[in-house]
Protein backbone atom coordinates (compact mmCIF):
# COMPACT_ATOMS: atom_id res chain seq x y z
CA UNK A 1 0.14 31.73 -5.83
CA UNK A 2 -0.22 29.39 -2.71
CA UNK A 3 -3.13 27.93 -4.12
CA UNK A 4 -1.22 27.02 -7.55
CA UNK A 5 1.69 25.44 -5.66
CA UNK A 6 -0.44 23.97 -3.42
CA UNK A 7 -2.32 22.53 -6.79
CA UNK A 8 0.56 21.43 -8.16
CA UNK A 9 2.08 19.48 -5.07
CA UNK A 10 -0.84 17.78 -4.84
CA UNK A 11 -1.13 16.55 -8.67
CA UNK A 12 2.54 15.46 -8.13
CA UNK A 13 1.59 13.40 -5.46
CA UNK A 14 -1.03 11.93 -6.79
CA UNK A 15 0.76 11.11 -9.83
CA UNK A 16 3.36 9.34 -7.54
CA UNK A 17 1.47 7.76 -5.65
CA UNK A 18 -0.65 6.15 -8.57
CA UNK A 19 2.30 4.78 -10.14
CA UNK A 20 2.59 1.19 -9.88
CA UNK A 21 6.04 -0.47 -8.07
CA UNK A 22 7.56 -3.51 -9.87
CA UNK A 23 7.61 -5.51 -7.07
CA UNK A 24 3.86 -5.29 -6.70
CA UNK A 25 2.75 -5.99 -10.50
CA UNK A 26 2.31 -9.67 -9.56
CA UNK A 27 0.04 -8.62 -7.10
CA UNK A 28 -1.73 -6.05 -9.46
CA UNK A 29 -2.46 -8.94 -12.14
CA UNK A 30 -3.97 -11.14 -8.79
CA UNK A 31 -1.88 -13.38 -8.08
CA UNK A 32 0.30 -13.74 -4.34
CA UNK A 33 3.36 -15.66 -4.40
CA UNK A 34 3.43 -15.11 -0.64
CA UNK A 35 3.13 -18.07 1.54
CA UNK A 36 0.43 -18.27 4.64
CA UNK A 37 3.32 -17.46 7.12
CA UNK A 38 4.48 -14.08 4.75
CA UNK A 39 1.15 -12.84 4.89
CA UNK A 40 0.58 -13.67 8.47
CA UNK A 41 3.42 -10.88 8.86
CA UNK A 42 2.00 -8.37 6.43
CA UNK A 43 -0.35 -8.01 8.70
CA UNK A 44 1.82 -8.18 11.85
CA UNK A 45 3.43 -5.49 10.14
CA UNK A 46 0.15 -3.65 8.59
CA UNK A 47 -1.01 -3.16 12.05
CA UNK A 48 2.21 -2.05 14.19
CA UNK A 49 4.07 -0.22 11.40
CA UNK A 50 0.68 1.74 9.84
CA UNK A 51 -1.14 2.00 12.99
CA UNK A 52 1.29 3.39 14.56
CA UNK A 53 0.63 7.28 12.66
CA UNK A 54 -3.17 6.38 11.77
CA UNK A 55 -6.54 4.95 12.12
CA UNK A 56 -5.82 1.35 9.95
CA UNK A 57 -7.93 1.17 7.47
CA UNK A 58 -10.54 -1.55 6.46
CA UNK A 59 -8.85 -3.79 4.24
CA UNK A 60 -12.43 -4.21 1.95
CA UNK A 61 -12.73 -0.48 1.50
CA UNK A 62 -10.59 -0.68 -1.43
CA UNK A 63 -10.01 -2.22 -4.55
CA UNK A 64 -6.53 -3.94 -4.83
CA UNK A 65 -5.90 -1.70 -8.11
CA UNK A 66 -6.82 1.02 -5.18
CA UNK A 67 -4.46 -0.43 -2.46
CA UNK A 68 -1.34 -0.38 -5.30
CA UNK A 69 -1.38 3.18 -5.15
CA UNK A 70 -2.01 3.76 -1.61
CA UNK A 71 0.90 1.16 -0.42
CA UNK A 72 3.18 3.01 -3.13
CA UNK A 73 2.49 6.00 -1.36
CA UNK A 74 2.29 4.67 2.57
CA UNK A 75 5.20 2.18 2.52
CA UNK A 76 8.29 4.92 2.68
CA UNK A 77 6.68 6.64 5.20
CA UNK A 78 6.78 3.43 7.00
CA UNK A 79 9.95 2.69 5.78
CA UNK A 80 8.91 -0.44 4.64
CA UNK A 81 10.72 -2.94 2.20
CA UNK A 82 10.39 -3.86 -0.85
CA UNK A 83 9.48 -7.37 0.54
CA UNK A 84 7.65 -6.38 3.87
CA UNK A 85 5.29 -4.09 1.42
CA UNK A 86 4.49 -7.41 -0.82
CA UNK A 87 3.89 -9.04 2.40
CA UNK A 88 1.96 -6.18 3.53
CA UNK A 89 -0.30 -6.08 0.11
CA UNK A 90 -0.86 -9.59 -0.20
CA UNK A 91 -2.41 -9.39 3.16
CA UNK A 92 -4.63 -6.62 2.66
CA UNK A 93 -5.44 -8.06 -0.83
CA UNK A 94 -6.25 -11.45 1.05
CA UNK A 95 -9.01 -9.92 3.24
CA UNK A 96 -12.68 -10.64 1.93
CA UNK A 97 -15.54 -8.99 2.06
């Protein structure tokens, strides 16, 4: 029984998690309307507010289809905005490899 719920919980979150925001579908087509200063503090913000419960992650070691779902699920946790988690995704999105 633990095993089912704990099946279940976890295919809800993924679901979630997957689910693309409206604020970020500009971001999921490619484009940034963020400006050089707004994504200078996504990643003030990427590295105080996410590094504060975890190891940050490398920016390359997703996709930014990838990152969509992992900001969805990562920005409430870090209570984030709807605008500070643009910011935040057009930074990561702006890293190259």
């Amino acid at each position: 029984m633990k095993k089912i719920i704990a099946a279940a919980s976890f295919t809800g979150i993924l679901l979630v998690s997957c689910t693309p925001k409206a604020s970020t579908s500009a971001a999921t087509a490619g484009t940034s309307t963020s400006t050089a200063e707004e994504i200078a503090q996504g990643k003030t913000i990427f590295e105080n507010s996410c590094g504060k419960c975890h190891k940050l992650p490398d920016p390359t070691s997703h996709n930014s289809v990838q990152w969509v779902g992992i900001m969805n699920a990562m920005a409430p946790k870090a209570k984030l905005t709807d605008e500070q988690h643009k910011w935040v995704y057009d930074y990561i999105v702006s890293v190259k490899k």
